[in-house]
N, C-alpha and C. Protein backbone atom coordinates (compact mmCIF):
# COMPACT_ATOMS: atom_id res chain seq x y z
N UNK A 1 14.79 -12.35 12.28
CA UNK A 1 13.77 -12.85 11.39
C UNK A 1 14.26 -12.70 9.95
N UNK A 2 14.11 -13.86 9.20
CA UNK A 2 15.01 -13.67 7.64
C UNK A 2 13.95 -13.32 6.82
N UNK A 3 13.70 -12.14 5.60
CA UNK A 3 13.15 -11.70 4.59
C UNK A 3 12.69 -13.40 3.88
N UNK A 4 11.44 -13.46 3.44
CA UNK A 4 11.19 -15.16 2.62
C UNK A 4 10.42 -14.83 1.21
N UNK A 5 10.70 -13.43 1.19
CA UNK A 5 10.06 -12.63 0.19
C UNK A 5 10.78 -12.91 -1.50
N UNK A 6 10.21 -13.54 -2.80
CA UNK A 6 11.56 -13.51 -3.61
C UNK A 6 11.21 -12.49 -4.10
N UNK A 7 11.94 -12.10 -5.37
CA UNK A 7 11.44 -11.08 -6.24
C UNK A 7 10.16 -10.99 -6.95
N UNK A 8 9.99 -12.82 -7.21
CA UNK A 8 8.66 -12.79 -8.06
C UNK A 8 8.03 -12.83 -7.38
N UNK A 9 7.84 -12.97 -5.73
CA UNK A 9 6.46 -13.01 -4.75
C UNK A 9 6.43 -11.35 -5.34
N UNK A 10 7.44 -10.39 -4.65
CA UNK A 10 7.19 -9.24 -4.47
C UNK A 10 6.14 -8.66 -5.99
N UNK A 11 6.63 -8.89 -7.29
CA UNK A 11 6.38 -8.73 -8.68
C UNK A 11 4.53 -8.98 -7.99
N UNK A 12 4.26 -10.33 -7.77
CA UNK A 12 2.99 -10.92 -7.81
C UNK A 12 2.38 -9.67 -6.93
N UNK A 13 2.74 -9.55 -5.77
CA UNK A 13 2.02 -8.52 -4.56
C UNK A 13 1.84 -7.56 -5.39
N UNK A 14 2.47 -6.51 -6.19
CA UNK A 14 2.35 -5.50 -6.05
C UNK A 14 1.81 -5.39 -7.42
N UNK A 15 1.76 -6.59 -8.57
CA UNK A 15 0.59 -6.66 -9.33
C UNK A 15 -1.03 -6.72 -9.29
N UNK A 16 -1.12 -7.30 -8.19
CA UNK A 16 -2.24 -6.93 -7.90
C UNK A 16 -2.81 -6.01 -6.86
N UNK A 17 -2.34 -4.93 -6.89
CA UNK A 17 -2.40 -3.21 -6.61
C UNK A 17 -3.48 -2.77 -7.43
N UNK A 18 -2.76 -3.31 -8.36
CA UNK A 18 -3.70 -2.52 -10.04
C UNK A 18 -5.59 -2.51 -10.08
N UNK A 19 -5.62 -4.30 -9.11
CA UNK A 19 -6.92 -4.51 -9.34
C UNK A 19 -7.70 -4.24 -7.94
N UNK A 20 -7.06 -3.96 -7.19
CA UNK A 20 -7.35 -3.22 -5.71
C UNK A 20 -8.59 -2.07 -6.15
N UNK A 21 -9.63 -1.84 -5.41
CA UNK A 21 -10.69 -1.10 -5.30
C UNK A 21 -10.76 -0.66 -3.77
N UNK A 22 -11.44 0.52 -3.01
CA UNK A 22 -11.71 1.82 -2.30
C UNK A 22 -12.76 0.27 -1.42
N UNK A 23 -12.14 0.48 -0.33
CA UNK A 23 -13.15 -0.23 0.44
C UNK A 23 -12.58 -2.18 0.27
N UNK A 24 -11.84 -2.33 -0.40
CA UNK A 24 -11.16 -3.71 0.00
C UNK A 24 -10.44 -3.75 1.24
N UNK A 25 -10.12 -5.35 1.57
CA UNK A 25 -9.41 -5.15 2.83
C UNK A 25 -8.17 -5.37 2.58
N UNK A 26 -6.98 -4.69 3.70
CA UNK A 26 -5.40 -5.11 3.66
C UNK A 26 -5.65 -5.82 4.68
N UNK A 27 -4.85 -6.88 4.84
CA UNK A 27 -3.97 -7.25 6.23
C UNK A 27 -2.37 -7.67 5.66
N UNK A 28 -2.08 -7.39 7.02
CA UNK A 28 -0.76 -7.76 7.13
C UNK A 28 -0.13 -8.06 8.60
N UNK A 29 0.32 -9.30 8.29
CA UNK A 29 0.83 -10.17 9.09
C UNK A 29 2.36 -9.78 9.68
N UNK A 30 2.73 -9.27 10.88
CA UNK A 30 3.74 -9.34 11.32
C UNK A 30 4.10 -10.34 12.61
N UNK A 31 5.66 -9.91 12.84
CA UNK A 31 5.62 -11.40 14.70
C UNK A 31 4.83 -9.75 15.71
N UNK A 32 4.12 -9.07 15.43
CA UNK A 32 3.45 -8.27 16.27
C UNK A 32 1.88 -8.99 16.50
N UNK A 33 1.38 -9.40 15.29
CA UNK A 33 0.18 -9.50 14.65
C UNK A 33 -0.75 -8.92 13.78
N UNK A 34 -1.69 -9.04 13.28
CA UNK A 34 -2.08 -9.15 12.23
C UNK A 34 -2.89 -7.54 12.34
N UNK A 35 -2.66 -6.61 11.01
CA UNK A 35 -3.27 -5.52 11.37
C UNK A 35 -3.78 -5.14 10.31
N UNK A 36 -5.06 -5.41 10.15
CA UNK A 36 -6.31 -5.09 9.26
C UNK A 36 -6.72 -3.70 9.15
N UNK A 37 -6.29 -2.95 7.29
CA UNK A 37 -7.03 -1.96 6.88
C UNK A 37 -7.97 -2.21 5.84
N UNK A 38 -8.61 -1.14 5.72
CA UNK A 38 -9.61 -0.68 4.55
C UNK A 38 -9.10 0.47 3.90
N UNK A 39 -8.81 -0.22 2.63
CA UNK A 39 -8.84 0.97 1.48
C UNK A 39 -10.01 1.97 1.48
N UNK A 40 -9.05 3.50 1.66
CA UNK A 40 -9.77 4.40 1.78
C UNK A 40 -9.14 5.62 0.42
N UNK A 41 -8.59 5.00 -0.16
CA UNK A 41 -8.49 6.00 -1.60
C UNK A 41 -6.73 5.01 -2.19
N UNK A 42 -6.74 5.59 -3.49
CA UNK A 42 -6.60 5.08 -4.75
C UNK A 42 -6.38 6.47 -5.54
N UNK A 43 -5.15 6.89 -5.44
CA UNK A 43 -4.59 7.58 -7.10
C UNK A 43 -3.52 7.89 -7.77
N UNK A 44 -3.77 8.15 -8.80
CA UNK A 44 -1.97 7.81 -9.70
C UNK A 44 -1.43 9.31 -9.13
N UNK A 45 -0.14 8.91 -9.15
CA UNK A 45 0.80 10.67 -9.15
C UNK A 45 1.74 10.42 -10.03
N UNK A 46 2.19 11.44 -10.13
CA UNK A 46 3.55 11.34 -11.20
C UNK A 46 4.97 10.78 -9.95
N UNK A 47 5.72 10.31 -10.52
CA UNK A 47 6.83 9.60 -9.99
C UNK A 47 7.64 10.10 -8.88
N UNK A 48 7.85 12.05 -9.21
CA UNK A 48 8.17 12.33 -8.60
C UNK A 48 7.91 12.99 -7.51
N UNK A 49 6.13 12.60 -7.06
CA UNK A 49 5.35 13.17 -5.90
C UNK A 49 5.39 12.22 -4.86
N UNK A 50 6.62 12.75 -3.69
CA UNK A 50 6.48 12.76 -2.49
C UNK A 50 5.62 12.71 -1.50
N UNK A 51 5.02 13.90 -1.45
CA UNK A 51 3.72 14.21 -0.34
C UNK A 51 3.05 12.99 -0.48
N UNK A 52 3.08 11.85 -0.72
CA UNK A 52 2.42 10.87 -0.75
C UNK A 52 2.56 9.85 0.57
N UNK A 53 3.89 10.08 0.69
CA UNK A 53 4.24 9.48 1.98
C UNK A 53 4.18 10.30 3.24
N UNK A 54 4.10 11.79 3.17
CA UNK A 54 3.46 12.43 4.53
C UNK A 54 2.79 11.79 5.25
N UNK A 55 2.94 11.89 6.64
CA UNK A 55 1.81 11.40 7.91
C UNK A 55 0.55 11.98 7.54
N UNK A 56 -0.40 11.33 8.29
CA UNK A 56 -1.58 12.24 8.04
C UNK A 56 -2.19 13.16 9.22
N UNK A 57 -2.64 13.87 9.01
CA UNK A 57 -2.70 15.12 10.12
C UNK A 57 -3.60 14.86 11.16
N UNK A 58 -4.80 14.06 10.87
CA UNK A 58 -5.84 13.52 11.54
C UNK A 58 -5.83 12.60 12.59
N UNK A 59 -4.03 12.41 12.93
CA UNK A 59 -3.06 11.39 14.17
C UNK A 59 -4.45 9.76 13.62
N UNK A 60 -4.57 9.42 12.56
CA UNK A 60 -5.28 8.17 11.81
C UNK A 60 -3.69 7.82 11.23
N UNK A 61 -4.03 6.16 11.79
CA UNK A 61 -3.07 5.25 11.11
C UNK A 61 -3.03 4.41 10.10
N UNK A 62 -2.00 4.51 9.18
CA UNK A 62 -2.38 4.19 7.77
C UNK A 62 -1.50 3.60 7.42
N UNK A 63 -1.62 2.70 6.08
CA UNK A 63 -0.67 2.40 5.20
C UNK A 63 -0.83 2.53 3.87
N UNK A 64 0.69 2.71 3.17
CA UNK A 64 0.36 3.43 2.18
C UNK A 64 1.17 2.77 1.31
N UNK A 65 0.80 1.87 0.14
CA UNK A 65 1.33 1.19 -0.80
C UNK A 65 1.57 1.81 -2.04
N UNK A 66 2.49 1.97 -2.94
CA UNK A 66 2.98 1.88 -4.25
C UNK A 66 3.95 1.27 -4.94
N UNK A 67 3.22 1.43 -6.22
CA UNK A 67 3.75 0.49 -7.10
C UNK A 67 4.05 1.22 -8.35
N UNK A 68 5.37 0.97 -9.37
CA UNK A 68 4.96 1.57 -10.72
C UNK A 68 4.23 1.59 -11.70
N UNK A 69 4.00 2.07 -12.58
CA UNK A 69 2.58 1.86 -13.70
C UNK A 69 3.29 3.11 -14.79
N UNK A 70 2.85 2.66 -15.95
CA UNK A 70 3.45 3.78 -17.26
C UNK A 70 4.56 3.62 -17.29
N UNK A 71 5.36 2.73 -17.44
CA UNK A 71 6.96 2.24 -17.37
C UNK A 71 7.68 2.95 -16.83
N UNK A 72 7.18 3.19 -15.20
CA UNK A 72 7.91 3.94 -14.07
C UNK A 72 7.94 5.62 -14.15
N UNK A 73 6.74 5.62 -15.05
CA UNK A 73 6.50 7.86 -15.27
C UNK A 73 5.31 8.12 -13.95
N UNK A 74 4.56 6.66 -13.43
CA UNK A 74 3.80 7.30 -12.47
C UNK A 74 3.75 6.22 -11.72
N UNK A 75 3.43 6.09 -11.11
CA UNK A 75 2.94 5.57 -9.08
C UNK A 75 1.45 5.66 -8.91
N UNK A 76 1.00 3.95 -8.75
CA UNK A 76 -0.56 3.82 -8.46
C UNK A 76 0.19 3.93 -6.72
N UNK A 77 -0.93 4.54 -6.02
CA UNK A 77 -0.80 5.11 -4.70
C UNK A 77 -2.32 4.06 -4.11
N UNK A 78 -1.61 3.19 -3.13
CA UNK A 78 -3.13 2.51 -2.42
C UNK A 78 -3.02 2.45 -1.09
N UNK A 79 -3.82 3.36 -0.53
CA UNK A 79 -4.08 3.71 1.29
C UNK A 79 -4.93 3.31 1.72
N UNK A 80 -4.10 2.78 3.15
CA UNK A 80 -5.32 1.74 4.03
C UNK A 80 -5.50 2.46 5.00
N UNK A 81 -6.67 2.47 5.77
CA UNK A 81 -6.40 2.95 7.00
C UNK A 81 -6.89 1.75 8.24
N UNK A 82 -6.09 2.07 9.07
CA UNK A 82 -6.41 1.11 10.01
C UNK A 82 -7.63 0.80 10.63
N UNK A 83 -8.15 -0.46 10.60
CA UNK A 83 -9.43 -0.78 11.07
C UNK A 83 -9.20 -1.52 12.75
N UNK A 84 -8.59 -2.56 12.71
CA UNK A 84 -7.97 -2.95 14.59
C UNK A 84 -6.69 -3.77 13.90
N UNK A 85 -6.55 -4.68 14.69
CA UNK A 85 -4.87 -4.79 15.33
C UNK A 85 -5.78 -6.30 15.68
């Protein structure tokens, strides 16, 4: 399967992170199918916080988007959690 992603799609996606709100929906489309979350939190960290990408302990499946913000000093952090498949 070939990447059809350019740079400026990617630029566009992850611009609008910023305007993402707690309770919007994700989907995302794979050749698996389509797997629908709900934003369940939203917050900045500094650049060099990790623990962001930890599993979560609650065996709940998630996804977890970031993007830069503050000319790359912090990371808007946006988590979905899975709603179905």
């Amino acid at each position: 399967m070939q990447n059809n992603l350019s740079k400026a799609d990617i630029d566009e996606l992850y611009a609008i992170l910023k305007e993402a709100e707690e309770g919007m929906k994700i989907s995302i489309q794979t050749q698996y199918g389509t797997y629908n979350y709900k934003i369940t939190q939203m917050k900045v960290v500094e650049a060099s916080d990790v623990s962001v990408l930890d599993r979560p302990t609650d065996g709940s499946t998630i996804c977890t988007l970031t993007t830069c913000i503050n000319s790359g000093k912090q990371r808007l952090i946006v988590v979905g959690t899975l709603e179905n498949k």
